[in-house]
Protein backbone atom coordinates (compact mmCIF):
# COMPACT_ATOMS: atom_id res chain seq x y z
CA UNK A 1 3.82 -7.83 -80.49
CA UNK A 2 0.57 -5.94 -79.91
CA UNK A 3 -1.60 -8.87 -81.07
CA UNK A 4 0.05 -11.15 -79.12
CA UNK A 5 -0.04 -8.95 -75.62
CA UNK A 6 -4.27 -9.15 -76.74
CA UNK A 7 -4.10 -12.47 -77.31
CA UNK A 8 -2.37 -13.40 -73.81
CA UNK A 9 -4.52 -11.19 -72.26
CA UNK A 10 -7.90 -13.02 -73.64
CA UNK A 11 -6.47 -16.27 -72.30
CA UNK A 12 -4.45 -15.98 -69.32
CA UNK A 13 -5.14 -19.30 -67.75
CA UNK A 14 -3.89 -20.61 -71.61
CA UNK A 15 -0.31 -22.26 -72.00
CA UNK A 16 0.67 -19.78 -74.68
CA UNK A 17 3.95 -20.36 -76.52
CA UNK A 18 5.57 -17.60 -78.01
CA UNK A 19 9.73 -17.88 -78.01
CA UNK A 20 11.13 -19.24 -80.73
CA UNK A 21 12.66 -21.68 -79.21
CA UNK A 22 9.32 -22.94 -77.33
CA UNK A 23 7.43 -23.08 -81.02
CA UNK A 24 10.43 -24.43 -83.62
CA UNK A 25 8.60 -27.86 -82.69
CA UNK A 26 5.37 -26.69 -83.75
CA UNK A 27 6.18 -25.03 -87.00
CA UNK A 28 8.13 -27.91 -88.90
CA UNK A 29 6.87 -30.17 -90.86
CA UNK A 30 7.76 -34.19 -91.14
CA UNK A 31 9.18 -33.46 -94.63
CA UNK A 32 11.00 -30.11 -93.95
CA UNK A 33 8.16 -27.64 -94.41
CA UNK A 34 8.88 -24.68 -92.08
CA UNK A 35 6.82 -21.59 -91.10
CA UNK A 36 6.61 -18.65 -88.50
CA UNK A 37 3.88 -18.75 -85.62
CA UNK A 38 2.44 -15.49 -84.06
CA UNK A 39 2.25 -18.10 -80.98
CA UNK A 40 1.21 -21.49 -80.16
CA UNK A 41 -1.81 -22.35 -77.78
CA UNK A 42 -2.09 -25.39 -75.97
CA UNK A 43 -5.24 -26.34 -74.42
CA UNK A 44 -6.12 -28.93 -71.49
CA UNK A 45 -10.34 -29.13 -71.87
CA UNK A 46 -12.83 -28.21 -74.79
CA UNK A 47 -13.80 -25.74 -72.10
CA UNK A 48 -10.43 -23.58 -72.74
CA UNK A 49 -10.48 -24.59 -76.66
CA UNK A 50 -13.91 -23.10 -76.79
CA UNK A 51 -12.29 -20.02 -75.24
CA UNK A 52 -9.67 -19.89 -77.27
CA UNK A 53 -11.63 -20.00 -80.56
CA UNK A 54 -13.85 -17.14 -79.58
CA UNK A 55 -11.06 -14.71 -78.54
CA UNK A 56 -9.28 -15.38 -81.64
CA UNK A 57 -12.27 -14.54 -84.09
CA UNK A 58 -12.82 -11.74 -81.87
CA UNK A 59 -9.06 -10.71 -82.26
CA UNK A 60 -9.81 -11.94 -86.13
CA UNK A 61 -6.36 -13.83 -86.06
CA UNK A 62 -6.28 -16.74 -88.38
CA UNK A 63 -5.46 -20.18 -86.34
CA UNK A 64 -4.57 -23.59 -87.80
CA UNK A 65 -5.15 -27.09 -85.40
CA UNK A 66 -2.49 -29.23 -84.96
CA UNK A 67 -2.61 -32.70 -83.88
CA UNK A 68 0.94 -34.89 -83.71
CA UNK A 69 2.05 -33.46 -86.78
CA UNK A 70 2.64 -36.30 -88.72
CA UNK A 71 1.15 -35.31 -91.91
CA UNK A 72 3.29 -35.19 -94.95
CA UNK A 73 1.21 -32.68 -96.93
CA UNK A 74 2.49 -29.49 -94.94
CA UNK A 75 -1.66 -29.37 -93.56
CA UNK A 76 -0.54 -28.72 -90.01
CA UNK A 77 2.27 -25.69 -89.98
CA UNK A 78 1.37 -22.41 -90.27
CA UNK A 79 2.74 -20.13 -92.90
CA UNK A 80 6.15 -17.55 -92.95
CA UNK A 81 3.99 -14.38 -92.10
CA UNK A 82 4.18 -15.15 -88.66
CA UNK A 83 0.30 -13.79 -87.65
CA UNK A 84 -1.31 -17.01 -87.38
CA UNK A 85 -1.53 -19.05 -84.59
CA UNK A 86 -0.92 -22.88 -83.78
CA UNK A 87 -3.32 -24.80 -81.85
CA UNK A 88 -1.56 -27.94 -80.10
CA UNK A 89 -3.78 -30.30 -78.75
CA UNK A 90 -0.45 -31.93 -77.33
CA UNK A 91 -2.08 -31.77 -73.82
CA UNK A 92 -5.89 -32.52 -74.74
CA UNK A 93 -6.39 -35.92 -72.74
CA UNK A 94 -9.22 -35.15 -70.02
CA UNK A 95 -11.55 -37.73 -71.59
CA UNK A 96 -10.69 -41.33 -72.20
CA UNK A 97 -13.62 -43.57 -71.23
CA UNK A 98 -13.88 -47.23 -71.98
CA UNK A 99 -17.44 -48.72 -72.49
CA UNK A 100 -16.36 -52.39 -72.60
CA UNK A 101 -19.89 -53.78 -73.20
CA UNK A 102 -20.54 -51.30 -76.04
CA UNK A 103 -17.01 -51.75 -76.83
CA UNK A 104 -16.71 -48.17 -77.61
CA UNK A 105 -14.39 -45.39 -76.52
CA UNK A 106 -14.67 -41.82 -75.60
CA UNK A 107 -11.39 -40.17 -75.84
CA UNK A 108 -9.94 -36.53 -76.46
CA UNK A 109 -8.53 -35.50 -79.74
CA UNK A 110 -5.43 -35.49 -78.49
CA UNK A 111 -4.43 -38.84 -77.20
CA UNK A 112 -1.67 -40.69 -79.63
CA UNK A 113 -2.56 -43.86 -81.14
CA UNK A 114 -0.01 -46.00 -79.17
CA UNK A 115 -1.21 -45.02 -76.13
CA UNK A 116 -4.86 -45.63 -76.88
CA UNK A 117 -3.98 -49.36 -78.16
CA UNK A 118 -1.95 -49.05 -74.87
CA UNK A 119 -4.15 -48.22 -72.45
CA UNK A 120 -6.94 -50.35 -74.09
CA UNK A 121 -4.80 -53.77 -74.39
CA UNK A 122 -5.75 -54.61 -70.59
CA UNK A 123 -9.48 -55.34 -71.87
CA UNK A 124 -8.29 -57.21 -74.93
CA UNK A 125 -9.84 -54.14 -77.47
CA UNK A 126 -7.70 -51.74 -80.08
CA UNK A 127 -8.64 -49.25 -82.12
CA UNK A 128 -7.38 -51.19 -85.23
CA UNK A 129 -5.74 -48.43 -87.67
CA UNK A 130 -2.35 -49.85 -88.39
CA UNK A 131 0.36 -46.74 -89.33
CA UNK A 132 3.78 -46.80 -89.58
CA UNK A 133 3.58 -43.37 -87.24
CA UNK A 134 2.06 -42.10 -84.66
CA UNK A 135 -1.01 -39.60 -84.53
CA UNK A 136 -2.95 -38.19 -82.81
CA UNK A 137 -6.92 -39.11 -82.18
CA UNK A 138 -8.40 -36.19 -83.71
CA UNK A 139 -5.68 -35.41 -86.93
CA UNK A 140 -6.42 -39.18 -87.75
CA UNK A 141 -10.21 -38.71 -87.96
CA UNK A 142 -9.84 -35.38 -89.64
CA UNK A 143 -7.37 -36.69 -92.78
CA UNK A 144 -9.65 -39.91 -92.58
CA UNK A 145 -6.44 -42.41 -92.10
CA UNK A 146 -6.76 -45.87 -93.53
CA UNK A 147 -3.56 -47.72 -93.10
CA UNK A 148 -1.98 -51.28 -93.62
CA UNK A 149 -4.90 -53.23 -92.36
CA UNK A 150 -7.22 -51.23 -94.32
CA UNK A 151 -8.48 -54.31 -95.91
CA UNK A 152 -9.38 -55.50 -92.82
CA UNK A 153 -10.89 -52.98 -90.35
CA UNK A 154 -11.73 -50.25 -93.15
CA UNK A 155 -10.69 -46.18 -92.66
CA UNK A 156 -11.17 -44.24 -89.43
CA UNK A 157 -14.31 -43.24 -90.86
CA UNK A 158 -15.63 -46.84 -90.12
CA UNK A 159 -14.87 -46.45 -86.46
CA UNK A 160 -15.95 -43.24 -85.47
CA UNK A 161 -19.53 -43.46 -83.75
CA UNK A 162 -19.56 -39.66 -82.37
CA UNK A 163 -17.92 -36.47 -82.71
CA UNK A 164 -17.47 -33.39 -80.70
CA UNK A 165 -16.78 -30.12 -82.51
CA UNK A 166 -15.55 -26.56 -81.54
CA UNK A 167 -17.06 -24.48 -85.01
CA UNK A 168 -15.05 -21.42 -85.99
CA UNK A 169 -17.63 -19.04 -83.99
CA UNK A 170 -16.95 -20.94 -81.00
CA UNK A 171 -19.76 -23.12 -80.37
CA UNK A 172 -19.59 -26.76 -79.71
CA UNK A 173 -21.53 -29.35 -81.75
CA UNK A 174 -22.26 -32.93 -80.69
CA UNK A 175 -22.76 -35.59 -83.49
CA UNK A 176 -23.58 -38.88 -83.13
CA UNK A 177 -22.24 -40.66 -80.34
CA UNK A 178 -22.39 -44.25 -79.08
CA UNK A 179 -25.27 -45.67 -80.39
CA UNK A 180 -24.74 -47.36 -83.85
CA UNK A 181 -28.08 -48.10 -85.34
CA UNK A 182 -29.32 -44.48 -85.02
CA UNK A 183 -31.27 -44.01 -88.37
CA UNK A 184 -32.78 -40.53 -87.73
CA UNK A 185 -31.82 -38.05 -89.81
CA UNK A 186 -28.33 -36.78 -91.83
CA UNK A 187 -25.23 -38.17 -90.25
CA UNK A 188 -23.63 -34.79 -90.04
CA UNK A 189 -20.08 -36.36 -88.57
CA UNK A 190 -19.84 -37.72 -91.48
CA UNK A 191 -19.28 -34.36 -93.12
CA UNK A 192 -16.39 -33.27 -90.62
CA UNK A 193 -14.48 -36.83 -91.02
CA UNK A 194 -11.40 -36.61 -93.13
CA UNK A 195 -12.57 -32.91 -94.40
CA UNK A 196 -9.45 -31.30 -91.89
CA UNK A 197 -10.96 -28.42 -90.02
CA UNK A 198 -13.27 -27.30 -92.52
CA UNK A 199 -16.41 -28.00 -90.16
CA UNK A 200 -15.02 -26.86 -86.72
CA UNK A 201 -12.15 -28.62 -84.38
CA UNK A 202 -12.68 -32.17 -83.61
CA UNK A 203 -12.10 -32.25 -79.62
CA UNK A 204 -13.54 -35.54 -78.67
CA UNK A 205 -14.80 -38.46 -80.50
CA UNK A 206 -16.48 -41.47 -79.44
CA UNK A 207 -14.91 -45.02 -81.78
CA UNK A 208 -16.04 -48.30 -82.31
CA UNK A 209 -13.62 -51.23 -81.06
CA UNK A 210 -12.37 -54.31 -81.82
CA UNK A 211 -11.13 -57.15 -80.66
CA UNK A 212 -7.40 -57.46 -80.04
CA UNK A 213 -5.72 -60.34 -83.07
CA UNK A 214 -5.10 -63.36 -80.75
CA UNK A 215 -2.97 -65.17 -83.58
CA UNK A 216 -1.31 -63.52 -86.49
CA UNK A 217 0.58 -65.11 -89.53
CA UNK A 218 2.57 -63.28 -92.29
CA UNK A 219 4.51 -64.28 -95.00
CA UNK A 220 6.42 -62.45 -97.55
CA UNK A 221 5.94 -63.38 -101.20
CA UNK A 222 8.00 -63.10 -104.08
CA UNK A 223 5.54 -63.64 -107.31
CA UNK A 224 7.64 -63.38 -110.82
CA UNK A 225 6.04 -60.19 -112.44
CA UNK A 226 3.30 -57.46 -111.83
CA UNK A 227 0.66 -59.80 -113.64
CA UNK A 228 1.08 -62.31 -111.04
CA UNK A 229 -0.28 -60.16 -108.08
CA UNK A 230 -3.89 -59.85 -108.30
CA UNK A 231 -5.14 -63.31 -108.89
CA UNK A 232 -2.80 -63.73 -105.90
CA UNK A 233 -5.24 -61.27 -103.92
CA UNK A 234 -8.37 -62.60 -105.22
CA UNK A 235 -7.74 -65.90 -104.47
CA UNK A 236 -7.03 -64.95 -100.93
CA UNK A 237 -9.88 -63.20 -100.92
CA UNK A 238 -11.22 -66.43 -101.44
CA UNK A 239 -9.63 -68.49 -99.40
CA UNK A 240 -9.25 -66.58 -96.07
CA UNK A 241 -12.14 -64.43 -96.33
CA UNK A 242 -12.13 -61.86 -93.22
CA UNK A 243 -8.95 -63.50 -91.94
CA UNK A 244 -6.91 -61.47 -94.51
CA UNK A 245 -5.99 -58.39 -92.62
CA UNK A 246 -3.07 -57.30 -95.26
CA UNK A 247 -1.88 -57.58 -98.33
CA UNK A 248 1.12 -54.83 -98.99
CA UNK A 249 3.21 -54.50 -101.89
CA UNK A 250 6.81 -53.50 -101.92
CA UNK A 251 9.24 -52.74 -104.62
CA UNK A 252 13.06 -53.52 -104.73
CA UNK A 253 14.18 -50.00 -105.00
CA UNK A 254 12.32 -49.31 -102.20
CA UNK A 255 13.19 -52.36 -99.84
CA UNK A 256 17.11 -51.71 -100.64
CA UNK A 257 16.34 -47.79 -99.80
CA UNK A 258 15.23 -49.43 -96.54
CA UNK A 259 17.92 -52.26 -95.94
CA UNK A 260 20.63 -49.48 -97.16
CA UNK A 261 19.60 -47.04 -94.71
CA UNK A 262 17.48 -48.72 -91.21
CA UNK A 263 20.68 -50.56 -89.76
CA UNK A 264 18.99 -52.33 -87.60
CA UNK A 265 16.61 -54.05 -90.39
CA UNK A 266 17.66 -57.91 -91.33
CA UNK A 267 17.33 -58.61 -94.51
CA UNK A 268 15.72 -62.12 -95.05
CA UNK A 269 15.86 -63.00 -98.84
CA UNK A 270 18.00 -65.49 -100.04
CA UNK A 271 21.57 -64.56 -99.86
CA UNK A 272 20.53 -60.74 -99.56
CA UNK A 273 19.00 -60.56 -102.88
CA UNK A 274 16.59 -58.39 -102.77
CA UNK A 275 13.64 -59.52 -105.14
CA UNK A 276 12.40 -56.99 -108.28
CA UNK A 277 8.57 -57.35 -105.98
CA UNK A 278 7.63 -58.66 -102.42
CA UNK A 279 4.45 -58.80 -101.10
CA UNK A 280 3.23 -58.29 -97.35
CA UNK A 281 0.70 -61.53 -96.49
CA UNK A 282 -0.95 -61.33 -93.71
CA UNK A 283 -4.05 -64.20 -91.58
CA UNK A 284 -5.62 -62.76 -88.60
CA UNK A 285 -8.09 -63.86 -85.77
CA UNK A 286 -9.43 -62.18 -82.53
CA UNK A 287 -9.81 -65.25 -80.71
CA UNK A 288 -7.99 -66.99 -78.91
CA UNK A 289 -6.34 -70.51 -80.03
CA UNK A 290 -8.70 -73.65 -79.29
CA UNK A 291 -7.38 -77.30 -79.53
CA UNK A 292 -9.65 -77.64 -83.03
CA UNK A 293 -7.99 -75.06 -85.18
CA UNK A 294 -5.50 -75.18 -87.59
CA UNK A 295 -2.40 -73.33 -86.70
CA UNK A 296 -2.96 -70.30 -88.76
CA UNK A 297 0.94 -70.26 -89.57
CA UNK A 298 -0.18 -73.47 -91.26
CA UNK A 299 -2.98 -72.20 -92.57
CA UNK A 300 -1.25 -70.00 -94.69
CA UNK A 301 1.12 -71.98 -95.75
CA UNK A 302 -1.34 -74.54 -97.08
CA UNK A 303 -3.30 -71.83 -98.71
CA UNK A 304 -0.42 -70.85 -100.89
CA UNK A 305 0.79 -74.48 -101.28
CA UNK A 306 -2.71 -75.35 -102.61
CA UNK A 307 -3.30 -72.29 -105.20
CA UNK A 308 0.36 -73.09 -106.92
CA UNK A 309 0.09 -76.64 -107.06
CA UNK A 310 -3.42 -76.25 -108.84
CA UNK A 311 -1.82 -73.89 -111.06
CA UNK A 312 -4.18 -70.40 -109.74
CA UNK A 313 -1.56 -68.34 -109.08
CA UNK A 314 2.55 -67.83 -109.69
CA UNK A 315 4.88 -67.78 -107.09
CA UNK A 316 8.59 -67.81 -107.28
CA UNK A 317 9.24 -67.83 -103.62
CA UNK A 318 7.24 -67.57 -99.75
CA UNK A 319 9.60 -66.89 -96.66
CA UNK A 320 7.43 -67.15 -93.36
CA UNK A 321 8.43 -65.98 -89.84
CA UNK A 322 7.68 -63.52 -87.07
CA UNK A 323 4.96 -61.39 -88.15
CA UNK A 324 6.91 -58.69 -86.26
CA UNK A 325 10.25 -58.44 -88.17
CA UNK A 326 7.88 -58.52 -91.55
CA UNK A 327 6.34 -55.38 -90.42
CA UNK A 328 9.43 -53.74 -89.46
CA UNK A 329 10.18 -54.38 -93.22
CA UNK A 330 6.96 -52.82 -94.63
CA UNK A 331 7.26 -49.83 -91.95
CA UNK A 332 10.85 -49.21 -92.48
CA UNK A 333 10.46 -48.32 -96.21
CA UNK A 334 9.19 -44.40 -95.40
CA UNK A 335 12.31 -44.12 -93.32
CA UNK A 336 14.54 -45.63 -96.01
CA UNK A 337 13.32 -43.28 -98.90
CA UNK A 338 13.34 -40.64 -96.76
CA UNK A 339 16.90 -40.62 -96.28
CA UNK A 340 18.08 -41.72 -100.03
CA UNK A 341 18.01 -38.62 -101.56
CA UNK A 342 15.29 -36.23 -102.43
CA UNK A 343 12.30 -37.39 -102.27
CA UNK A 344 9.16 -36.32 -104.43
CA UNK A 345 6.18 -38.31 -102.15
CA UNK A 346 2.99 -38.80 -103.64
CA UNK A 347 -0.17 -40.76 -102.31
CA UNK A 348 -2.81 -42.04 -104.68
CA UNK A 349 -5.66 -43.92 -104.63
CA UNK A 350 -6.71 -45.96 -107.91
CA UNK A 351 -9.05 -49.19 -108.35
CA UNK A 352 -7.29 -51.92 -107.45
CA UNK A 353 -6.57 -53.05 -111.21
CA UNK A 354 -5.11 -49.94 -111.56
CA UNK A 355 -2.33 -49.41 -109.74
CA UNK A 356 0.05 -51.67 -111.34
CA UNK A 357 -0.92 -50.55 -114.79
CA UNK A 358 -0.17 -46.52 -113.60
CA UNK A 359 3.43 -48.15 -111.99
CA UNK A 360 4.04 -49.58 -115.21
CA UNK A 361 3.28 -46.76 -117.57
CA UNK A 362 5.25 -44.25 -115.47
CA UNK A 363 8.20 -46.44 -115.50
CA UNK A 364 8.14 -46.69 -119.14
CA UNK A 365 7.67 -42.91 -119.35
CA UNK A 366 9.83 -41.19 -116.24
CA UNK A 367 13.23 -41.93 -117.74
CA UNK A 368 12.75 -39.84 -120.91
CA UNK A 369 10.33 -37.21 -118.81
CA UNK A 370 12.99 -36.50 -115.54
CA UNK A 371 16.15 -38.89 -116.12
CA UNK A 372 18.12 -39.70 -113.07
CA UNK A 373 14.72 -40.15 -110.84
CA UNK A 374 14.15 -43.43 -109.37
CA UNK A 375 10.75 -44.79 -108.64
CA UNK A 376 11.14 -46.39 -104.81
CA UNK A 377 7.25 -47.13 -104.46
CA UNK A 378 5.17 -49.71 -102.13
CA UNK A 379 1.61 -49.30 -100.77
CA UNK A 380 -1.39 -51.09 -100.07
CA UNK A 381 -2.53 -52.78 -103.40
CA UNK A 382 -4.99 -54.92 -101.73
CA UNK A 383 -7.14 -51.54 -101.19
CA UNK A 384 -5.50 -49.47 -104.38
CA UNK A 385 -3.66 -47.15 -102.36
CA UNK A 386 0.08 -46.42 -103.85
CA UNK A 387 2.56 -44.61 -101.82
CA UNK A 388 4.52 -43.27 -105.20
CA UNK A 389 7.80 -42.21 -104.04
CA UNK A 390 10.62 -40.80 -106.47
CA UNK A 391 13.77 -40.41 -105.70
CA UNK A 392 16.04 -37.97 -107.14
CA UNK A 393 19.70 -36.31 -106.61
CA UNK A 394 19.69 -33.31 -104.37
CA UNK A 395 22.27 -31.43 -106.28
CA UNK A 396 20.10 -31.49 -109.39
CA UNK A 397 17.07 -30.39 -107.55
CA UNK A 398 15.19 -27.01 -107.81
CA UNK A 399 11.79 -26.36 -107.06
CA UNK A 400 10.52 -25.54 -110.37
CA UNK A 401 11.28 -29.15 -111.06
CA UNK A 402 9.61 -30.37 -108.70
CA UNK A 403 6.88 -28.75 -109.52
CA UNK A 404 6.76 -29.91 -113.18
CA UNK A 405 7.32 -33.43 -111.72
CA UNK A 406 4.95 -33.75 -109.34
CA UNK A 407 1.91 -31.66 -111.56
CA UNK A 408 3.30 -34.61 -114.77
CA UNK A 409 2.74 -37.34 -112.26
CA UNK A 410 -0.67 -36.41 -110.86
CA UNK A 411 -2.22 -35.32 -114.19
CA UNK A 412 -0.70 -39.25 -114.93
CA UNK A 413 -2.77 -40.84 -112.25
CA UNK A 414 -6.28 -38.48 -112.14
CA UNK A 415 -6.49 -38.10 -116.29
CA UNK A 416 -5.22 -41.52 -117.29
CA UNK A 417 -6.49 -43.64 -114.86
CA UNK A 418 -9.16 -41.99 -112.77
CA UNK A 419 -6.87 -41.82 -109.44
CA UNK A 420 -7.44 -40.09 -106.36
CA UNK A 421 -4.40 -37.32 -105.78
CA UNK A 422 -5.13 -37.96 -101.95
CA UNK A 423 -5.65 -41.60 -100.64
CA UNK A 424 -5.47 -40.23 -97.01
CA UNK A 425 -3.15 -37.19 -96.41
CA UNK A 426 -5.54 -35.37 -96.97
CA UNK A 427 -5.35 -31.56 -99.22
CA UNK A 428 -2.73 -29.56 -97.69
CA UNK A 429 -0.38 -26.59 -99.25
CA UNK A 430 1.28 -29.63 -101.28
CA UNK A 431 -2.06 -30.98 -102.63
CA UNK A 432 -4.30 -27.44 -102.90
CA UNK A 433 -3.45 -27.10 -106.58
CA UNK A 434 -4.40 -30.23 -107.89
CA UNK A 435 -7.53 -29.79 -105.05
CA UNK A 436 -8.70 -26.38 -107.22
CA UNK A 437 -7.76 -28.23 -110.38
CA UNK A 438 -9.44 -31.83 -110.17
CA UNK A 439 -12.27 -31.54 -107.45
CA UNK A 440 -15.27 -30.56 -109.47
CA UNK A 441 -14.58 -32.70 -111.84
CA UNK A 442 -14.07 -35.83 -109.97
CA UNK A 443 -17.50 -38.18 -110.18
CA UNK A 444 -16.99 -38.69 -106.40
């Protein structure tokens, strides 16, 4: 009680939090982590965030940022001791300032995603990260997001031009900002993307922007068997060049996860039989239609028509439609996993080739090593991130299991086939062990 009567006394124009019932929000995690917080601040400027980090060194009470608290690695709740402190930067929004001819952005950390793409959709820009959730500015540029059009537009990392950082002793730092071609020395910012805090408190960036996708196609492909996928991709990659914007793969365990448990998802195979693999296809371009182009809807079509009639790739079936209700598809699959029993979520990064060789040997090898777990896996294969989900009963579950499971299938994907244990959640209380385990010896 004492250090919180100090630490409401250092800040008394700060929102403060400190009822339980006023924090529960901030101290839960997406997939059930919980902790205890000695009180949660809430900041409007980098003027009262600056003041906030040097009364709490002075107080030396430990605090942890917190942007939307999407994560799923645990990386944004404090712990059950109840003396640290949760910084919210639910209510940092005093900058958001559109430079249309540099087609750049300076924005607070705290600004969601939607509302960005929002408020930036009347000049015909985006800040082009696709995610199935919704984060904040600043936790997406500390975790380095990458997302479903990844092999498109690149990580955050690609878009950030500037940062602005609060250090742990309370000083701000300015790197970069919106010049691009600034060749003059070490990019520091670079350091402080996608490393979480480590580096001081991202409170205001300043991002590249694009173009908002004036026509869109998708299609959802069926090919017969794993082998069939990436001459699929590189002969898109051939084809369509920078009008590829996606390329996701989805497995039938977890599509019927989805179907079984998002009522308001159609299913649009055949009869509602849902296919053993289905891949995301996606043609993009920023412009708008002109009377010379072919329709891109047809575009794709005849790209597909033309690589199985000449025999480059296999494909058992193509359904085309809205782009819209294809994506609700791909984005519904977290949800559906989520909910069909307990889930053991892993995200890992391999070469491309790899990813379908790891899903193969680990569904040769899971049934003897933890029977009764179901693999209910998709990702983005085009850039060789794997969203590795496994399913198991929740009667049957115990944490020591877990643990054994999820330390089997990372030594899997890091010793066997050179994986990242992080494509872009970042470290976290559910990845620090296999941080302090693999780290110095991975060659990147």
């Amino acid at each position: 009680m004492t250090r919180f009567v100090d630490l409401k006394s250092a800040l008394p124009d700060m929102d403060v939090l400190e009822a339980p019932a006023d924090t529960a929000r901030f101290v839960a995690g997406v997939r059930g982590e919980t902790g205890k917080a000695l009180a949660v601040l809430r900041p409007r400027t980098t003027s009262q965030l600056l003041t906030a980090i040097q009364a709490l060194k002075i107080l030396d009470i430990f605090y942890m940022p917190q942007g939307a608290n999407t994560g799923l690695v645990g990386a944004s709740i404090p712990d059950e001791t109840g003396t640290q402190v949760v910084i919210s930067f639910d209510r940092m929004k005093e900058v958001f300032d559109v430079d249309i001819e540099n087609r750049s952005l300076r924005i607070s950390a705290g600004f969601h995603l939607s509302e960005v793409n929002e408020r930036l959709s009347e000049h015909g820009l985006h800040f082009p990260i696709d995610l199935g959730s919704d984060p904040q500015i600043g936790g997406m540029i500390a975790t380095n997001t990458g997302g479903g059009r990844f092999l498109r537009y690149g990580d955050v990392r690609r878009h950030v031009l500037g940062l602005d950082i609060v250090t742990d002793v309370g000083e701000l730092a300015q790197l970069g900002g919106p010049v691009r071609k600034a060749n003059i020395g070490t990019d520091w910012k670079q350091l402080a993307i996608g490393s979480g805090a480590d580096f001081g408190i991202i409170t205001q960036a300043v991002l590249n922007l694009e173009p908002i996708t004036r026509q869109q196609s998708a299609a959802l492909v069926v090919p017969p068997n794993d082998a069939a996928i990436f001459p699929l991709l590189q002969a898109l990659e051939q084809m369509a060049g920078p009008m590829l914007s996606a390329f996701e793969f989805m497995s039938q365990n977890a599509m019927n996860a989805a179907f079984d448990h998002v009522p308001s998802l159609r299913n649009p195979f055949a009869g509602g039989t849902v296919p053993q693999i289905a891949l995301l296809i996606e043609l993009t371009r920023p412009n708008q239609p002109v009377p010379w182009e072919t329709d891109l809807d047809d575009v794709l079509q005849q790209m597909l028509m033309t690589m199985w009639e000449n025999g480059d790739v296999a494909i058992e079936d193509a359904l085309f439609g809205r782009p819209d209700d294809m994506w609700a598809l791909r984005h519904a699959l977290s949800e559906g996993v989520r909910t069909a029993g307990k889930l053991y979520a892993f995200d890992l990064g391999f070469r491309r080739p790899d990813v379908l060789a790891f899903r193969q040997a680990i569904q040769n090898e899971l049934p003897d090593f933890a029977p009764g777990v179901t693999i209910c896996d998709f990702g983005h294969v085009g850039d060789g991130g794997l969203h590795f989900n496994l399913v198991g009963s929740n009667e049957t579950h115990s944490d020591q299991f877990e643990q054994v499971l999820r330390d089997w299938v990372v030594e899997q994907a890091v010793e066997r086939f050179g994986a990242s244990f992080s494509a872009e959640h970042g470290i976290g209380p559910k990845n620090i062990r296999y941080f302090e385990k693999y780290s110095p010896k991975r060659p990147f």
